[in-house]
N, C-alpha and C. Protein backbone atom coordinates (compact mmCIF):
# COMPACT_ATOMS: atom_id res chain seq x y z
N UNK A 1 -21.38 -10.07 12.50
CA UNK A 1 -21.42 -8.61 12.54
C UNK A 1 -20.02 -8.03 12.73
N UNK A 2 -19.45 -8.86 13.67
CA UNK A 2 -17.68 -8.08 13.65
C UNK A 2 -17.14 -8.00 12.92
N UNK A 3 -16.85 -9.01 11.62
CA UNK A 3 -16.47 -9.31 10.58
C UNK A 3 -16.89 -7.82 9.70
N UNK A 4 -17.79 -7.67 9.65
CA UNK A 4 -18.44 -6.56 8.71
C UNK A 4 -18.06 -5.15 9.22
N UNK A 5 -18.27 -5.25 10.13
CA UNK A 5 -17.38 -3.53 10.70
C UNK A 5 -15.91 -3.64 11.03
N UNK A 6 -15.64 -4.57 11.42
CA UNK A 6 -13.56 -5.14 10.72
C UNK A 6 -13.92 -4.84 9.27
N UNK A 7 -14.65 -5.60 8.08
CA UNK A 7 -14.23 -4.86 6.96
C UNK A 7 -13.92 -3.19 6.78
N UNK A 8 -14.89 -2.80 7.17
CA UNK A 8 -15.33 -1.59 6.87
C UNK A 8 -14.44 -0.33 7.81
N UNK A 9 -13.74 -0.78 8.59
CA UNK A 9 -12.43 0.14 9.05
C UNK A 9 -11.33 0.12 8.21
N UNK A 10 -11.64 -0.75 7.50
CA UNK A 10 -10.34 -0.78 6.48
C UNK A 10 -10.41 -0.54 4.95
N UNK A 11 -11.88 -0.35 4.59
CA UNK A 11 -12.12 0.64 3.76
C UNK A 11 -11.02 1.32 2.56
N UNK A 12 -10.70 2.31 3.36
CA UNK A 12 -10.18 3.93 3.32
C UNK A 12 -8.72 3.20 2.68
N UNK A 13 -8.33 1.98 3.09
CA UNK A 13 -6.97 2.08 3.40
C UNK A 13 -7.11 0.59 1.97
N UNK A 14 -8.02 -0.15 1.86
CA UNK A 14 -8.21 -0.84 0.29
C UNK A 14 -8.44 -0.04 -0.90
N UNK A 15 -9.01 0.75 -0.92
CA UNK A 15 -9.06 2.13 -1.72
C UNK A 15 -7.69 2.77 -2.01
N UNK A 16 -6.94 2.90 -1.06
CA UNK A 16 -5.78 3.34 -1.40
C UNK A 16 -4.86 2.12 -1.91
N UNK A 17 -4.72 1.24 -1.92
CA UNK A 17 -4.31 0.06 -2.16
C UNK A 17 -4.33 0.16 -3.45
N UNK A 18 -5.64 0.01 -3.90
CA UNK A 18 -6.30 -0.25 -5.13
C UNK A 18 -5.56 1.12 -5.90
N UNK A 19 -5.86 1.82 -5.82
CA UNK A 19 -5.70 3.20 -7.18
C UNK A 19 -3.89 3.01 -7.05
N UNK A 20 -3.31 2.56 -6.02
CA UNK A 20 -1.98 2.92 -5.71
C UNK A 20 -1.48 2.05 -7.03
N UNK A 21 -2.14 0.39 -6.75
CA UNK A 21 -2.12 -0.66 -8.01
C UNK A 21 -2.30 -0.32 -9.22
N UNK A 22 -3.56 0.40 -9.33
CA UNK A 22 -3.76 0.28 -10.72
C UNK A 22 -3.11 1.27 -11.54
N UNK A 23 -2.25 2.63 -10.55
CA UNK A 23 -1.36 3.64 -11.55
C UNK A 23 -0.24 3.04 -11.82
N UNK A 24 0.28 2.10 -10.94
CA UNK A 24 1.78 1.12 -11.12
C UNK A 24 1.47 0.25 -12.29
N UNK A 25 0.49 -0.48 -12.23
CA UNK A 25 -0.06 -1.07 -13.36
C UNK A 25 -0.01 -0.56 -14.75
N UNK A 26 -0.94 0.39 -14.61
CA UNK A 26 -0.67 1.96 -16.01
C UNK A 26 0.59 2.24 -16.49
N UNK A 27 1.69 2.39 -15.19
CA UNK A 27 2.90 2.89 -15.78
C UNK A 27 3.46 1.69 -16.33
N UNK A 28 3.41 0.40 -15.94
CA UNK A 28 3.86 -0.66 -16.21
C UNK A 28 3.36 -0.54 -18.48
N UNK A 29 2.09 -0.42 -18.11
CA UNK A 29 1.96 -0.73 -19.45
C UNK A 29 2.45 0.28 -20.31
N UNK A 30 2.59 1.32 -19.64
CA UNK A 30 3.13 2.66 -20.32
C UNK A 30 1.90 3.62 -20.94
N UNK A 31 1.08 3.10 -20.51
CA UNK A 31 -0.55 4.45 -21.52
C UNK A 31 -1.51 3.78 -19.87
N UNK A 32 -2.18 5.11 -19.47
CA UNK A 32 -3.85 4.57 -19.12
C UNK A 32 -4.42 5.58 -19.07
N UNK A 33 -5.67 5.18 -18.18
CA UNK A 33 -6.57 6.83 -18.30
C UNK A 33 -7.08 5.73 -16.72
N UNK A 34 -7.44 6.71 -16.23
CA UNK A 34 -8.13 6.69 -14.72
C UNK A 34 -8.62 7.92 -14.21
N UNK A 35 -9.93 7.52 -13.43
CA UNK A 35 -10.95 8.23 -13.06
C UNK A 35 -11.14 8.21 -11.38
N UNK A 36 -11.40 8.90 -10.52
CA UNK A 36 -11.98 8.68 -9.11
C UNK A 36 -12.51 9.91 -8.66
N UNK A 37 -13.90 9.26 -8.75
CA UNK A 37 -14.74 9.88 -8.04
C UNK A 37 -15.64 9.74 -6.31
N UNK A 38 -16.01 10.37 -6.12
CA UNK A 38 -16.68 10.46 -4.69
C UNK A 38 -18.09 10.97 -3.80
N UNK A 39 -18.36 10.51 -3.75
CA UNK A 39 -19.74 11.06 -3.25
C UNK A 39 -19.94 11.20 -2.07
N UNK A 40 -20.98 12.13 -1.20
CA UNK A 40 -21.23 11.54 0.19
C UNK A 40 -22.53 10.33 -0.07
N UNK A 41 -22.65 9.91 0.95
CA UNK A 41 -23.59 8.89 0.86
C UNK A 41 -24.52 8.87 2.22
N UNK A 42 -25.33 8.08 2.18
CA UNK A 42 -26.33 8.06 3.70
C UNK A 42 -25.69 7.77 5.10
N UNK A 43 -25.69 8.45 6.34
CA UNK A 43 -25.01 8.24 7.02
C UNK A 43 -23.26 9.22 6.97
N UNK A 44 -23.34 9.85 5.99
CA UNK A 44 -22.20 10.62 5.85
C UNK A 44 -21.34 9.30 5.35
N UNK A 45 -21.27 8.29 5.16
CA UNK A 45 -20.17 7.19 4.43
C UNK A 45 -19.94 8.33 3.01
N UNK A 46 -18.94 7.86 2.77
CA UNK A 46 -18.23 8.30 1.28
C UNK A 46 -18.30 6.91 0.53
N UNK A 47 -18.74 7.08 -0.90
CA UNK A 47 -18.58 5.92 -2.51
C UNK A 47 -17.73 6.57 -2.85
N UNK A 48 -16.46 5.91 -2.84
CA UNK A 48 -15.46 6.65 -3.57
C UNK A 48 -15.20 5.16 -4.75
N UNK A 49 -14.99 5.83 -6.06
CA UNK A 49 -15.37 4.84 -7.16
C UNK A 49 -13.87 5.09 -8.26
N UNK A 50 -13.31 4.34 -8.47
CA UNK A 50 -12.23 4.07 -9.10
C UNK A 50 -12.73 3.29 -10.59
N UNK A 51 -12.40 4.32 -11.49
CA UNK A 51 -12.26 3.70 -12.65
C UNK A 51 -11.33 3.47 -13.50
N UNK A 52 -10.71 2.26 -13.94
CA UNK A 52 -9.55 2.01 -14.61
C UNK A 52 -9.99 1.00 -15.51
N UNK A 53 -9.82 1.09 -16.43
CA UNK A 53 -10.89 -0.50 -17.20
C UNK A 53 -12.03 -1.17 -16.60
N UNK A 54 -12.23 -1.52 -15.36
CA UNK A 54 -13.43 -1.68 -14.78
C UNK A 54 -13.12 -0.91 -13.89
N UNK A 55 -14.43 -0.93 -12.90
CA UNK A 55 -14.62 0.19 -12.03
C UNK A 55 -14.50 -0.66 -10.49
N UNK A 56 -14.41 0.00 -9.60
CA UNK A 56 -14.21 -0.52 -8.36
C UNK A 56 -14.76 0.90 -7.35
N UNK A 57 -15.04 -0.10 -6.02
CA UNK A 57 -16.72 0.96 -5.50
C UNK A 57 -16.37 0.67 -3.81
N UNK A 58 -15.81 1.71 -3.21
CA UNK A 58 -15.75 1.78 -1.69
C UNK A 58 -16.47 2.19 -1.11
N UNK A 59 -17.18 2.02 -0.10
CA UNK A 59 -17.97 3.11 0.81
C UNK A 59 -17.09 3.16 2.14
N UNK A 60 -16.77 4.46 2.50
CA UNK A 60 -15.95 4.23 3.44
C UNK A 60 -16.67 5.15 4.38
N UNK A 61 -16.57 4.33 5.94
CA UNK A 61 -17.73 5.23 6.75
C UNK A 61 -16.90 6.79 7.76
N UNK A 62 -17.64 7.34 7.53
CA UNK A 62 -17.33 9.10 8.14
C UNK A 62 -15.92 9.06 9.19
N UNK A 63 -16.11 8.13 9.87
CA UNK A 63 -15.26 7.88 10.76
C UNK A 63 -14.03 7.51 10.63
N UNK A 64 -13.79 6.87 10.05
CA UNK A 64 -12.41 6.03 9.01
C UNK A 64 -12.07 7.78 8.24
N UNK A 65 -12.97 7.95 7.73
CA UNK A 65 -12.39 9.27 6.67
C UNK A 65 -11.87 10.34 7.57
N UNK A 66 -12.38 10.94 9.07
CA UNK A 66 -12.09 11.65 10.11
C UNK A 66 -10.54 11.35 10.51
N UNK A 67 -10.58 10.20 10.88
CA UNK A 67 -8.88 9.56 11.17
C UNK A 67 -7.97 9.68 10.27
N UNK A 68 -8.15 9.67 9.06
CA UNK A 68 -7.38 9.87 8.11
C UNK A 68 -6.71 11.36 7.66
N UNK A 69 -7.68 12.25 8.15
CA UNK A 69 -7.25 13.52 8.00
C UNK A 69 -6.60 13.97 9.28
């Protein structure tokens, strides 16, 4: 169970990781198109969903998103 809520504080901050990658990536190749979207979800968690050639899918919980602002 610790393991799983250690993932999930860090969320917010793989998400940013990720889109940070895949626009460096884009510029690298010189053309992309990218998408991110967000939802609330049960529990107030956020799906925040990154699309760049495949898609990639966070849920990041209310709390993590609170700290961040």
């Amino acid at each position: 169970m610790a393991n799983s809520v250690h993932h999930l504080e860090h969320e917010l901050e793989r998400a940013l990781q990720r889109l940070e990658s895949e626009v460096r990536e884009g510029l690298g190749h010189g053309f992309f198109e990218l998408s991110v979207t967000c939802e609330v979800i049960k529990d107030g968690k956020r799906r925040l969903t990154i699309r760049a050639g495949k898609s990639y899918q966070f849920v990041i919980p209310e709390q993590e998103v609170k700290m961040a602002s």
